[in-house]
C-alpha atoms as a PDB file:
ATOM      1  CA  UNK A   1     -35.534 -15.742 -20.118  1.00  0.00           C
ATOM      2  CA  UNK A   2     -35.221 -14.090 -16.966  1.00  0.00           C
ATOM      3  CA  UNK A   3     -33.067 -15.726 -14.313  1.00  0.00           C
ATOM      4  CA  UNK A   4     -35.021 -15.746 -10.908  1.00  0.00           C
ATOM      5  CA  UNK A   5     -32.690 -18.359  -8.866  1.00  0.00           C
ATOM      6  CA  UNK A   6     -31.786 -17.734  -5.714  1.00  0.00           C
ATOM      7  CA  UNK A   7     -28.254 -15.923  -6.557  1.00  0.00           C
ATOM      8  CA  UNK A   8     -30.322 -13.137  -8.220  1.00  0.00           C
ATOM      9  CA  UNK A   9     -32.662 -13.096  -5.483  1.00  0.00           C
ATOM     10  CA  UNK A  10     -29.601 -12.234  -2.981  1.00  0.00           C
ATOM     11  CA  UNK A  11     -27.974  -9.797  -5.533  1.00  0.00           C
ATOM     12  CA  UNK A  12     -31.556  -7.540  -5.896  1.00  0.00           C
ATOM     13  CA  UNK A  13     -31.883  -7.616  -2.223  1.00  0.00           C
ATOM     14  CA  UNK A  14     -28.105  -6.387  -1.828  1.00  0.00           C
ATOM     15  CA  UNK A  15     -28.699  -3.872  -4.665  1.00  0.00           C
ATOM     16  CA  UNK A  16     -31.773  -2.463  -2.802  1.00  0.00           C
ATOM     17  CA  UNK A  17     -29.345  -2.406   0.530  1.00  0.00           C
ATOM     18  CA  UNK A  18     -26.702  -0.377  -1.606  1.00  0.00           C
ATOM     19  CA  UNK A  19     -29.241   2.159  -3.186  1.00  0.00           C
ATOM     20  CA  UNK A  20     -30.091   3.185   0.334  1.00  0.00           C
ATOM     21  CA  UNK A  21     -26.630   3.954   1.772  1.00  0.00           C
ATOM     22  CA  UNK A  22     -26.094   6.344  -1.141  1.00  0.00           C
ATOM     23  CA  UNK A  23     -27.592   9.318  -2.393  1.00  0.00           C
ATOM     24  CA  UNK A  24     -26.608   8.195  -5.975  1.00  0.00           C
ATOM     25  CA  UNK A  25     -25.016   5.120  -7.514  1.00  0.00           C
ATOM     26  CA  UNK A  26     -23.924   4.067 -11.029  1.00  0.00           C
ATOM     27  CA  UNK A  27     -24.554   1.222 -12.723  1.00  0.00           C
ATOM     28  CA  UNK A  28     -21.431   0.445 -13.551  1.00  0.00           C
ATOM     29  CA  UNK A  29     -20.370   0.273  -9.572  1.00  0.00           C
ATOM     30  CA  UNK A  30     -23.200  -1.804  -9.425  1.00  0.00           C
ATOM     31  CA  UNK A  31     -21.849  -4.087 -11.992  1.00  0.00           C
ATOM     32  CA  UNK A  32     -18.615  -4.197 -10.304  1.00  0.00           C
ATOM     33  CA  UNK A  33     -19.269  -4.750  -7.113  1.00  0.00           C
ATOM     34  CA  UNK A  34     -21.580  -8.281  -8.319  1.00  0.00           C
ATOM     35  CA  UNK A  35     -19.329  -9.001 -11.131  1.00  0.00           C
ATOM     36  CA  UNK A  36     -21.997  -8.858 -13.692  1.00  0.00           C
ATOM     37  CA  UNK A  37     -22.644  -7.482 -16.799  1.00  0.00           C
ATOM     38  CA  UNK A  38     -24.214  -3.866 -17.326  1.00  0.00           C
ATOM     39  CA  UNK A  39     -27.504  -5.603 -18.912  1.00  0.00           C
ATOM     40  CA  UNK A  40     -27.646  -7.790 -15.839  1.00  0.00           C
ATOM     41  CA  UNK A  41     -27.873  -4.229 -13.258  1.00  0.00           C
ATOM     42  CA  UNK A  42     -30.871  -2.956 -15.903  1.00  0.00           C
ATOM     43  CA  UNK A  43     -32.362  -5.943 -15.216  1.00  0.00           C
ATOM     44  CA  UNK A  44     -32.312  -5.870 -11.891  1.00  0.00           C
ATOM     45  CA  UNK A  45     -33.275  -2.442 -11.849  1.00  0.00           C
ATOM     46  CA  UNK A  46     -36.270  -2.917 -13.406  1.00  0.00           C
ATOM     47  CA  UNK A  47     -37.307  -6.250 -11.644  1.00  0.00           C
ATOM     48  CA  UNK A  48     -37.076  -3.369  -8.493  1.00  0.00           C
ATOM     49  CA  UNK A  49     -39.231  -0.865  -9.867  1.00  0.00           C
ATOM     50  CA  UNK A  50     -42.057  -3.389 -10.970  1.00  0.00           C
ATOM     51  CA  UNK A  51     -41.989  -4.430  -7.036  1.00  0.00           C
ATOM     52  CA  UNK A  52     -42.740  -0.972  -6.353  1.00  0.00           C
ATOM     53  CA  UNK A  53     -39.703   0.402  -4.840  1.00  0.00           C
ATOM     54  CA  UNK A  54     -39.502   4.272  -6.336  1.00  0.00           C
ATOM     55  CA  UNK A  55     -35.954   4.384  -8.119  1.00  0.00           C
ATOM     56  CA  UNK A  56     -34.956   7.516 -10.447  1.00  0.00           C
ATOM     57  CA  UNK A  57     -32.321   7.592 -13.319  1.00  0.00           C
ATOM     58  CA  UNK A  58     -30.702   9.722 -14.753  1.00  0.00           C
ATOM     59  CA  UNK A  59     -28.211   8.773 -17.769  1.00  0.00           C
ATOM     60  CA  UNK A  60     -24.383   9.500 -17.160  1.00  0.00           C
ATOM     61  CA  UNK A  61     -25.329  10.159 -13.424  1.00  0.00           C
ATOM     62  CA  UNK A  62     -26.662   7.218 -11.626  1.00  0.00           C
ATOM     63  CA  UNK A  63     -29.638   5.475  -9.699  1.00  0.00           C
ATOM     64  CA  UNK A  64     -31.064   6.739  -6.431  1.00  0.00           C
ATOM     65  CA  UNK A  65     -33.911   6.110  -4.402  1.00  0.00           C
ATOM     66  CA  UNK A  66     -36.767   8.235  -3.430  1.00  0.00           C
ATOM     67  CA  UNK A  67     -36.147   9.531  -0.162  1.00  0.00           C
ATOM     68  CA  UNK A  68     -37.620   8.180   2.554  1.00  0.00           C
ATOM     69  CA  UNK A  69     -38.108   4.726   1.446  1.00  0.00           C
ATOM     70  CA  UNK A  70     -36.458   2.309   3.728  1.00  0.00           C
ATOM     71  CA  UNK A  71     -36.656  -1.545   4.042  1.00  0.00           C
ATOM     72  CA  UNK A  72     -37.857  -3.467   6.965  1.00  0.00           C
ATOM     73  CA  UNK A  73     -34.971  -3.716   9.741  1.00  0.00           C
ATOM     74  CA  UNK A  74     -32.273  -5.795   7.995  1.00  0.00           C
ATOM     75  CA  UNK A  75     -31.276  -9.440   9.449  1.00  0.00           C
ATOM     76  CA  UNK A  76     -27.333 -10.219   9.344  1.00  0.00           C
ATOM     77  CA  UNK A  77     -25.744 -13.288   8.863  1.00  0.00           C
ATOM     78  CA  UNK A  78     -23.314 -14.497  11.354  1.00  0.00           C
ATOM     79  CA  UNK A  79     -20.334 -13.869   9.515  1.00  0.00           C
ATOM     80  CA  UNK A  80     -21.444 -10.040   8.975  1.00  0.00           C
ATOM     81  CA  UNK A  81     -22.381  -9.681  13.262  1.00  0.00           C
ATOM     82  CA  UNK A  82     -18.566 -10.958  13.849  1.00  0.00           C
ATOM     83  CA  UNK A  83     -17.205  -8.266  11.572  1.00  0.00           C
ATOM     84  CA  UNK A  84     -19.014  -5.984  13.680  1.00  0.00           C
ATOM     85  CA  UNK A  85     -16.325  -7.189  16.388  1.00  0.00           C
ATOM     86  CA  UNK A  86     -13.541  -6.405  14.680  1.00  0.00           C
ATOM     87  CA  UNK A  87     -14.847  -3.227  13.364  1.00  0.00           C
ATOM     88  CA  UNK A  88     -16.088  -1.988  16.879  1.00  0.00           C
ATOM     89  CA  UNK A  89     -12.251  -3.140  18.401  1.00  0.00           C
ATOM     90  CA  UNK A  90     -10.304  -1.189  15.626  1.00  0.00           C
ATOM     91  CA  UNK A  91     -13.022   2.020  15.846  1.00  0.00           C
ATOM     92  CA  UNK A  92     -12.037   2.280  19.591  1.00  0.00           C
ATOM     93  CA  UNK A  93      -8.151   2.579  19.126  1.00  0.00           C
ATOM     94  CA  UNK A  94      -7.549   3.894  15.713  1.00  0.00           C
ATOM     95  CA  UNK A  95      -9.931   7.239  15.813  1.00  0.00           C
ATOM     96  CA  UNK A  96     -10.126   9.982  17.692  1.00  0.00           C
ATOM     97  CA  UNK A  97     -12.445   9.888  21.320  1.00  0.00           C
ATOM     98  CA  UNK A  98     -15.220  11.829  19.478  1.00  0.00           C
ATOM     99  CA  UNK A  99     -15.783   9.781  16.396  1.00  0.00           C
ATOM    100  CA  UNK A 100     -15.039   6.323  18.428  1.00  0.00           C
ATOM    101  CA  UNK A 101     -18.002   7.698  20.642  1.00  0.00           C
ATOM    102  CA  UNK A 102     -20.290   8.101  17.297  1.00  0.00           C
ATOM    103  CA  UNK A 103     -19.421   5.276  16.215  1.00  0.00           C
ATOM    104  CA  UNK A 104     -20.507   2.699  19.591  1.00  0.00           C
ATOM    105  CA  UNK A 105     -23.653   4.647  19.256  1.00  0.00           C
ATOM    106  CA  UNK A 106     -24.338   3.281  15.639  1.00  0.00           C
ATOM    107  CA  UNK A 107     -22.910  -0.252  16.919  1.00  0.00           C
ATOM    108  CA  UNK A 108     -25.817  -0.367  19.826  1.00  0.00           C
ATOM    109  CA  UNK A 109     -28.350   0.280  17.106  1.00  0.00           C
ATOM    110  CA  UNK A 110     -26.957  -1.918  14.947  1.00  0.00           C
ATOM    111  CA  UNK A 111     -26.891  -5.292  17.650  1.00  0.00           C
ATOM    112  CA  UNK A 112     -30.438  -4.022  18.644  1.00  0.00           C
ATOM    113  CA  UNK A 113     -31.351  -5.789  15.947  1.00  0.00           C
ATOM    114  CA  UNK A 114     -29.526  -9.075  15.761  1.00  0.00           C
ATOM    115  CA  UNK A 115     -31.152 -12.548  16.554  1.00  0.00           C
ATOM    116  CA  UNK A 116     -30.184 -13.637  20.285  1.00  0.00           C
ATOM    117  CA  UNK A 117     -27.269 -16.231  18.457  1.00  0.00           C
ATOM    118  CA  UNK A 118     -25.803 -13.475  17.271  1.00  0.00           C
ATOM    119  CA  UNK A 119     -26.079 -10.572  19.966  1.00  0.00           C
ATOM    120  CA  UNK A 120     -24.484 -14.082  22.145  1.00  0.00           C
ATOM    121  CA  UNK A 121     -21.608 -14.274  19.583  1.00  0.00           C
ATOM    122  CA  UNK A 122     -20.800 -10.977  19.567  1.00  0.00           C
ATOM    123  CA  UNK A 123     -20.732 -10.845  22.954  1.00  0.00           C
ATOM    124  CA  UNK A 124     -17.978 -13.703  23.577  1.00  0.00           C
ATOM    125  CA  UNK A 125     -15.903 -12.889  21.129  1.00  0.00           C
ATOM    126  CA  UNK A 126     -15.757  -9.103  21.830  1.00  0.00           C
ATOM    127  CA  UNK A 127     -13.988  -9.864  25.301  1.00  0.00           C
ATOM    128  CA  UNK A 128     -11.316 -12.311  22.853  1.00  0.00           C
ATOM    129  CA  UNK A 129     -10.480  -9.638  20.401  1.00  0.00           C
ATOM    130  CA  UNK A 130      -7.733  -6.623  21.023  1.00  0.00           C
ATOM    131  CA  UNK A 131      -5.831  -3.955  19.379  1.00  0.00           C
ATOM    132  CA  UNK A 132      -3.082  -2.211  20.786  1.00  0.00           C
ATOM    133  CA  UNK A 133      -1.841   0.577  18.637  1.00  0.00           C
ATOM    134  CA  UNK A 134       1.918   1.298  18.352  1.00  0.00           C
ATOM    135  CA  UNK A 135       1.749   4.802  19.788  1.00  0.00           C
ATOM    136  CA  UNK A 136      -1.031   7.479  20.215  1.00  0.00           C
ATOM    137  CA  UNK A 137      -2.758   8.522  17.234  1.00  0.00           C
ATOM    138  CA  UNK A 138      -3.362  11.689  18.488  1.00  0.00           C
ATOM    139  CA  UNK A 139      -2.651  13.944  21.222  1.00  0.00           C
ATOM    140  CA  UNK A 140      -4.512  13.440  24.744  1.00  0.00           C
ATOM    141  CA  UNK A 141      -6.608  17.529  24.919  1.00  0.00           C
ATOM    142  CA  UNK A 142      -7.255  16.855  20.793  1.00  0.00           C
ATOM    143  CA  UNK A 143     -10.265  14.915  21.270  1.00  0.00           C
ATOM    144  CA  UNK A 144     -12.142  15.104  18.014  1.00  0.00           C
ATOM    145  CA  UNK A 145      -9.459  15.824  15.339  1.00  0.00           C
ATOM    146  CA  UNK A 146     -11.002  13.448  12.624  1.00  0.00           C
ATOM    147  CA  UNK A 147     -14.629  14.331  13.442  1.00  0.00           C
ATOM    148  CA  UNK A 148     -14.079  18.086  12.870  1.00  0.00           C
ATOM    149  CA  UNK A 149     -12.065  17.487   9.399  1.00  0.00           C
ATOM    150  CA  UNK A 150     -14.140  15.444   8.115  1.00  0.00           C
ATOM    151  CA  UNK A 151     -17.203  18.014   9.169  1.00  0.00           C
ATOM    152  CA  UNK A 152     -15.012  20.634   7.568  1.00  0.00           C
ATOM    153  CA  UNK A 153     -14.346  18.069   3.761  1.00  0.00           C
ATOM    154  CA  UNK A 154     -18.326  17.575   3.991  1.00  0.00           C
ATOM    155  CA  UNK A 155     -19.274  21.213   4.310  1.00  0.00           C
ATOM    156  CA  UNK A 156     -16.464  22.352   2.366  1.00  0.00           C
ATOM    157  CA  UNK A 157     -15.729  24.668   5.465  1.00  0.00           C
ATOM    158  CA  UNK A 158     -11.801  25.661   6.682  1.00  0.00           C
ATOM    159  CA  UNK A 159     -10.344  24.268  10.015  1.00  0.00           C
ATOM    160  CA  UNK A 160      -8.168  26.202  11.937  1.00  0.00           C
ATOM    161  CA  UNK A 161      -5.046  23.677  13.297  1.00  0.00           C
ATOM    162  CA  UNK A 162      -2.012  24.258  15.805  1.00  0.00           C
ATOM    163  CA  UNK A 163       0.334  22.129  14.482  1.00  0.00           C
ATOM    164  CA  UNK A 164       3.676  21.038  14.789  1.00  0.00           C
ATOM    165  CA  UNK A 165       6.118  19.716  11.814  1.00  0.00           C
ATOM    166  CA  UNK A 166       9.292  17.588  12.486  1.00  0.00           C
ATOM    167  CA  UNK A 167      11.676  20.163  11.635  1.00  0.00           C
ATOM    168  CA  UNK A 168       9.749  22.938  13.989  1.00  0.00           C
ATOM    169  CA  UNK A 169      10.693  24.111  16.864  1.00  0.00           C
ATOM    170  CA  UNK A 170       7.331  25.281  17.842  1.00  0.00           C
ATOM    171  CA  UNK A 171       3.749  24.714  16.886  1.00  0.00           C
ATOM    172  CA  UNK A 172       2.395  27.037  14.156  1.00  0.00           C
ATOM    173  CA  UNK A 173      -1.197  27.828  13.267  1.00  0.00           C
ATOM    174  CA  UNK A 174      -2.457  27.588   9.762  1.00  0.00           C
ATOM    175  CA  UNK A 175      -6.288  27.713   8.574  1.00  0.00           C
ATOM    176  CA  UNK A 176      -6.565  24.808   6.025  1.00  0.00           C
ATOM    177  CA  UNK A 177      -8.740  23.162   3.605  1.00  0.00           C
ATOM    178  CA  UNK A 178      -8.787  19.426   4.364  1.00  0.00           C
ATOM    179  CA  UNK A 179      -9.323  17.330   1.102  1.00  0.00           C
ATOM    180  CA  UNK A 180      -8.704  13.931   2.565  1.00  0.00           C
ATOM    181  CA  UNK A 181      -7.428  11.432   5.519  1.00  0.00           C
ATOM    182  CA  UNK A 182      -5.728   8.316   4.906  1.00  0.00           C
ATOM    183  CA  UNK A 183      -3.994   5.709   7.929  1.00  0.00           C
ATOM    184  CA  UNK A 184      -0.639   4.399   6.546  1.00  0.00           C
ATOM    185  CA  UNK A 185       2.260   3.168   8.481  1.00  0.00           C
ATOM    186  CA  UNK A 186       0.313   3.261  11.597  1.00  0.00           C
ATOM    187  CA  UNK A 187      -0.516   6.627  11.281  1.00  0.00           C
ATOM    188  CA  UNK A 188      -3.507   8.839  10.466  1.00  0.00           C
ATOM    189  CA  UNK A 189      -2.128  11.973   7.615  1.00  0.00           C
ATOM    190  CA  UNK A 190      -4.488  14.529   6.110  1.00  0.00           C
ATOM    191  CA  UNK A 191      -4.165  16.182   3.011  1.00  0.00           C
ATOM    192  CA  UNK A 192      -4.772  19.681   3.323  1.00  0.00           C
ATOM    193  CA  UNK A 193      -4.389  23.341   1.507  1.00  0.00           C
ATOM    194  CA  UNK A 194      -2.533  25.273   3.880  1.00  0.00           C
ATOM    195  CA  UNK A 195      -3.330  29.043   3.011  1.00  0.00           C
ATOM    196  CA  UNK A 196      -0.003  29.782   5.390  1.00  0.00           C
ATOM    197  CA  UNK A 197       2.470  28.248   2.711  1.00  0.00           C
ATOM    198  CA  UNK A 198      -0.105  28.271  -0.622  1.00  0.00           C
ATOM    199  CA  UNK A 199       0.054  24.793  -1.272  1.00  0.00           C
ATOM    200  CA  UNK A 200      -1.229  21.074  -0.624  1.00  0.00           C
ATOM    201  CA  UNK A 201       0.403  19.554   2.445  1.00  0.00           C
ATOM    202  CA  UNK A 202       0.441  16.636   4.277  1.00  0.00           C
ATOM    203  CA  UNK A 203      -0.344  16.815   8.347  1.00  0.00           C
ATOM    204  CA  UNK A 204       0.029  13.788  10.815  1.00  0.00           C
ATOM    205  CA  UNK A 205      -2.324  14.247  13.187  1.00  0.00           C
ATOM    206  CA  UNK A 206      -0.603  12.936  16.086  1.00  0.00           C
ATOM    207  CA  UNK A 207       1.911  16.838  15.503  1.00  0.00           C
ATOM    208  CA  UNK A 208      -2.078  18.526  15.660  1.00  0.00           C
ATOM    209  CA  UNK A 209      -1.790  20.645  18.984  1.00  0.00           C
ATOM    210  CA  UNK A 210      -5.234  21.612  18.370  1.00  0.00           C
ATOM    211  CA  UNK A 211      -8.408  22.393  15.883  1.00  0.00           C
ATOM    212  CA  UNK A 212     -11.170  23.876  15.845  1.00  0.00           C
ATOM    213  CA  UNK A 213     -13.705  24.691  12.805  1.00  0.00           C
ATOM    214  CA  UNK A 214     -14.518  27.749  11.384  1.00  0.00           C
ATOM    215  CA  UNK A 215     -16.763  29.617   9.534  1.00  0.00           C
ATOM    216  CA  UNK A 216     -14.779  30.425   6.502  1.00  0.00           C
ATOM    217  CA  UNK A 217     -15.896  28.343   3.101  1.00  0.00           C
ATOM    218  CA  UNK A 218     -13.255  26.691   0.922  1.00  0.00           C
ATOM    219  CA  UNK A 219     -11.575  29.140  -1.732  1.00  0.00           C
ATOM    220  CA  UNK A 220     -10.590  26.679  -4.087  1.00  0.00           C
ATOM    221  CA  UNK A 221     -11.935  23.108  -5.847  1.00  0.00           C
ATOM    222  CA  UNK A 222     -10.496  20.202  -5.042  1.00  0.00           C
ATOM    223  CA  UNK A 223      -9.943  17.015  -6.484  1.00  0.00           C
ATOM    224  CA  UNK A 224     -10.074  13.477  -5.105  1.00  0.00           C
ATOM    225  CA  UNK A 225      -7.233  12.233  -2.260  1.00  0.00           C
ATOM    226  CA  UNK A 226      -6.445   9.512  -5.144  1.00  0.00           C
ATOM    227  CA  UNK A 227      -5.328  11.974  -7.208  1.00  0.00           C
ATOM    228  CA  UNK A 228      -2.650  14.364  -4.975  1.00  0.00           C
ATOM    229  CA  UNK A 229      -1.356  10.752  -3.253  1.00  0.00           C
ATOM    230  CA  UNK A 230      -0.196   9.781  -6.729  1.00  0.00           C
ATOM    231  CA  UNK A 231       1.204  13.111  -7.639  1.00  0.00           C
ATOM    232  CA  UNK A 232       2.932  12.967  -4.732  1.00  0.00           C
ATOM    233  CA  UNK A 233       4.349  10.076  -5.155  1.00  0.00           C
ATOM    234  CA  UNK A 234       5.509  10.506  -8.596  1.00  0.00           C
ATOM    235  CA  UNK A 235       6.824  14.082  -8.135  1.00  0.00           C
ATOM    236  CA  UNK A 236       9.151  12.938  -5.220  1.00  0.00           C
ATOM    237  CA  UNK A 237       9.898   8.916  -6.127  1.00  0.00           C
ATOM    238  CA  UNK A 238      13.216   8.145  -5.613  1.00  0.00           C
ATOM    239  CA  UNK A 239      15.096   4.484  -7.266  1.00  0.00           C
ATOM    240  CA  UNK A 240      16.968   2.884  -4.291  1.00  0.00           C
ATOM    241  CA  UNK A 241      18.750  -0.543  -4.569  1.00  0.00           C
ATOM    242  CA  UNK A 242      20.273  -2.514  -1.629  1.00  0.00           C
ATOM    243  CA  UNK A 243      22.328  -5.474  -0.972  1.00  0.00           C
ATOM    244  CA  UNK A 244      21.695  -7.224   2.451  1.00  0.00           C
ATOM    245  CA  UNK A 245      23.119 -10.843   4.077  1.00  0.00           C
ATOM    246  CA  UNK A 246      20.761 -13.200   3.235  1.00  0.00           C
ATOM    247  CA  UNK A 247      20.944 -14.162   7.023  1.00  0.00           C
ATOM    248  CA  UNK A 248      20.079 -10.258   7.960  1.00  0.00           C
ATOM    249  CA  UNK A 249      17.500  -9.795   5.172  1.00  0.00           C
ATOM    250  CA  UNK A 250      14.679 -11.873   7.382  1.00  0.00           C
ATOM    251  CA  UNK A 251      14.950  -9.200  10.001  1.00  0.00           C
ATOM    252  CA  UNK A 252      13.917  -6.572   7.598  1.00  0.00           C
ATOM    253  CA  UNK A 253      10.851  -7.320   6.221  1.00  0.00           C
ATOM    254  CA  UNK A 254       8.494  -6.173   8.461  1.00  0.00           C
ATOM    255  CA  UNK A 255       9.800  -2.293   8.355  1.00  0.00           C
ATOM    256  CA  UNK A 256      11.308  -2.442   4.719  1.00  0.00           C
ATOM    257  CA  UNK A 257       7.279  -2.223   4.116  1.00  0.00           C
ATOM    258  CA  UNK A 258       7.358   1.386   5.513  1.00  0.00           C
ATOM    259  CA  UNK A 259      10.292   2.564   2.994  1.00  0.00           C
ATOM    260  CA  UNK A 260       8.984   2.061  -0.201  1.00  0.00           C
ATOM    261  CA  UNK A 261       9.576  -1.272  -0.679  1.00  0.00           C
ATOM    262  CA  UNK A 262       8.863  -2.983  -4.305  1.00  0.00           C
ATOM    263  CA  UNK A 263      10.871  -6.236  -4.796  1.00  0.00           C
ATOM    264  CA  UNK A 264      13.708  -8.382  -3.980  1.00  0.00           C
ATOM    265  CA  UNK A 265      15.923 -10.700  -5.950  1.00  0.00           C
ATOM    266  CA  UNK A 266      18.654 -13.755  -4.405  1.00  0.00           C
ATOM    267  CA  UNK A 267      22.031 -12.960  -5.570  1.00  0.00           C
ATOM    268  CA  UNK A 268      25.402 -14.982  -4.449  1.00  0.00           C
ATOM    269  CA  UNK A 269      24.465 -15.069  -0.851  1.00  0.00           C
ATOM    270  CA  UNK A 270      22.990 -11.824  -0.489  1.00  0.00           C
ATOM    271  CA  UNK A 271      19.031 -10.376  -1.526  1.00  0.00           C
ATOM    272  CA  UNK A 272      19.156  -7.400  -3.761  1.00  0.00           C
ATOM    273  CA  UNK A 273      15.996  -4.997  -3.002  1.00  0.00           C
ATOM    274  CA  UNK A 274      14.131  -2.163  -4.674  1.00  0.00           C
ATOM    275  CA  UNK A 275      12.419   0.546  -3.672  1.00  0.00           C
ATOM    276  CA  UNK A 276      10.479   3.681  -4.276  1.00  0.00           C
ATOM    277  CA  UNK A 277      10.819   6.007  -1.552  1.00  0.00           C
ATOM    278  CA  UNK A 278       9.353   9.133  -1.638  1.00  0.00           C
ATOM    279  CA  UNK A 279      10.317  10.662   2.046  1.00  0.00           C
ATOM    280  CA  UNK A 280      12.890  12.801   3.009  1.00  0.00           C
ATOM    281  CA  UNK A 281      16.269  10.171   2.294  1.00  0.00           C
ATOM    282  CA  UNK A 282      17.179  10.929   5.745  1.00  0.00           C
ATOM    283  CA  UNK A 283      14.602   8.576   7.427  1.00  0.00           C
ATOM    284  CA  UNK A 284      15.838   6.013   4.883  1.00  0.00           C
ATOM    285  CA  UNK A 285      19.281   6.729   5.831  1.00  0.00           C
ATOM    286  CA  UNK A 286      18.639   6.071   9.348  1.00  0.00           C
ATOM    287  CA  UNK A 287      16.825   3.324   9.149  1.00  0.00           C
ATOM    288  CA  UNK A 288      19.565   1.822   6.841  1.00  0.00           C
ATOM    289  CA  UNK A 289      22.043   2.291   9.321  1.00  0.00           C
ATOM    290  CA  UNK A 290      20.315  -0.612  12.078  1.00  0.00           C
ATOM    291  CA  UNK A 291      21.700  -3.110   9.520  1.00  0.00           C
ATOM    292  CA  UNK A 292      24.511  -1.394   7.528  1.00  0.00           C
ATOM    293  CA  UNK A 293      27.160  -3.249   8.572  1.00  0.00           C
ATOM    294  CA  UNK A 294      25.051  -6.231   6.691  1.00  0.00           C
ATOM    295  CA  UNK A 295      24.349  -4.346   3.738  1.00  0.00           C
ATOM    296  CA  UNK A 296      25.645  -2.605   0.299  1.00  0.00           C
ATOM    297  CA  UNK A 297      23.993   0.497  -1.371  1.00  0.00           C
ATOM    298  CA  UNK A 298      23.755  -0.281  -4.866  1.00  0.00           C
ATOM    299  CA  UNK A 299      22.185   2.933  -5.745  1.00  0.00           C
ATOM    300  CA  UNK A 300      21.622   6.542  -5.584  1.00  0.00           C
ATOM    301  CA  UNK A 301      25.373   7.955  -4.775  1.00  0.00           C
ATOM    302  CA  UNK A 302      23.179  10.457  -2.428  1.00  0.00           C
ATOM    303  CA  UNK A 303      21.807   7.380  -0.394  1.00  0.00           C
ATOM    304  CA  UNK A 304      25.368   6.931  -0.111  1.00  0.00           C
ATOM    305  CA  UNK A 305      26.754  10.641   0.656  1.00  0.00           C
ATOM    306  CA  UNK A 306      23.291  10.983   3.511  1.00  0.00           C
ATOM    307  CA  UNK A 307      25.006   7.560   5.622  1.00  0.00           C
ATOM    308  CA  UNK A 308      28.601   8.888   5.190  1.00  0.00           C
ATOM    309  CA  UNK A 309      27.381  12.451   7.009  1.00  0.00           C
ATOM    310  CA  UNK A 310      25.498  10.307   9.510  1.00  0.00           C
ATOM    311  CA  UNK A 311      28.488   7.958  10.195  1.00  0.00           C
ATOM    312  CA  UNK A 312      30.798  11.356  10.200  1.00  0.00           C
ATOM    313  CA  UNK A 313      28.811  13.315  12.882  1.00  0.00           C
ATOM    314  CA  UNK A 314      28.109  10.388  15.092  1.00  0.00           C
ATOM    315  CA  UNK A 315      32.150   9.538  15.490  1.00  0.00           C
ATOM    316  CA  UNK A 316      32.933  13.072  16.056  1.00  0.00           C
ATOM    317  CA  UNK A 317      30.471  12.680  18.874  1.00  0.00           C
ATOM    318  CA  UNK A 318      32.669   9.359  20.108  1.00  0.00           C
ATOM    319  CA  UNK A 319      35.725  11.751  20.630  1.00  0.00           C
ATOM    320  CA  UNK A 320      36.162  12.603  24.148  1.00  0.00           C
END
């Protein structure tokens, strides 16, 4: 017996939504998205097509819907029109000018359609919320850094970057092919193959002096962001093990997040941590150092030898 409560009811509508925002979907995302069984999407599927709405399959591939077809505007429930808020707030400050300017242009379609409650709600809470970022994600004359990469992952197209690494002493340009972006410790970092140095590399964008596209098509396949994130990870992981004051340890927590940071354990006074860090040891080193005289390396020896040469150099720079 088929189940045609009002659960269902929501789920079909929601799979319809979903169908539309992608060119093709499996049913098996389907499935995990509504935490149902496969039988349950086929269902469903079918209870779609006998309404009428034109839905191909293709086994081992996925659903999608004929295109063209689109639902009457959608209704949102109050609790979706104040995510818009914090969306809209985070959109502004954490992109680039360009994109931020798409995006306020989707958002004033999007409340064109709201009941009056909601277009009110919206409006009094969006002069309530704020985001400050740390720092500038990218530099002032870049103005549409993440528009143009992500132009250049969709079209499988180079972009041509200025850019600037730590150890540099001047910017450098390189023609790349971006395979993904990802925002970690308040920054924005591509994943790119740089045909100057033949391999994958990571870029922060905020070192980008400037892009531009270009008409050149990718020379290689590339695989998923997932995948190079992890190998990068793994290649490069390094074991670290700390002792801090329990009464220093509190201090810590917020930026021990940035370091690798896996567990800790209360020993005799003092909190024994773990980490997997897979950065140069020298940021480690130095960020070790704001509260080494509260703290013990446990482990690696090169942790150790990295402080030592830090320590060294800054007390030859004590001596008058």
């Amino acid at each position: 017996m088929i189940d045609e409560s009002p659960k269902r009811f929501d789920r079909i509508v929601a799979i319809l939504i979903q169908l539309q925002s992608k060119r093709i979907i499996k049913a098996q995302e389907l499935a995990d998205r509504f935490d149902v069984s496969l039988r349950t999407i086929y269902r469903d599927i079918k209870a779609l097509e006998a309404s009428g709405v034109p839905i191909g399959g293709e086994a081992g591939v996925g659903y999608s819907i004929m295109e063209g077809y689109r639902l009457p505007p959608v209704m949102f429930s109050k609790e979706e029109a104040t995510s818009f808020v914090a969306a809209e707030k985070l959109m502004q400050h954490l992109t680039d000018k360009s994109l931020g300017g798409h995006f306020q242009s989707a958002m004033y379609k999007i409340k064109s359609v709201l009941r009056w409650s909601e277009k009110e709600r919206v409006d009094t809470l969006d002069t309530q919320v704020m985001v400050k970022p740390a720092h500038p994600l990218f530099r002032e004359n870049v103005l549409n850094a993440l528009e143009l990469l992500m132009n250049g992952m969709a079209n499988k197209q180079q972009v041509f970057i200025r850019y600037q690494s730590l150890e540099a002493a001047a910017p450098v340009d390189r023609y790349i092919e971006p395979v993904g972006l990802y925002h970690e410790n308040l920054y924005w970092y591509l994943l790119a193959y740089c045909h100057l140095r033949k391999e994958h590399r990571k870029f922060r964008t905020d070192r980008i002096f400037s892009i531009a596209a270009s008409d050149k098509p990718f020379e290689l396949q590339h695989r998923e962001l997932s995948h190079y994130l992890k190998e990068e990870t793994d290649h490069k992981k390094t074991e670290i093990r700390i002792c801090v004051d329990k009464s220093t340890a509190r201090y810590i927590r917020n930026s021990r997040k940035f370091y690798g940071f896996i567990s800790e354990e209360e020993k005799e006074g003092e909190i024994e941590m773990l980490f997997r860090y897979y950065e140069d040891m020298e940021f480690f080193a130095r960020w070790y150092l704001m509260f080494g005289d509260y703290a013990r390396i446990l482990a690696p020896e090169s942790l150790r030898e990295k402080v030592k040469a830090i320590l060294q150099r800054s007390l030859e720079k004590l001596v008058v």
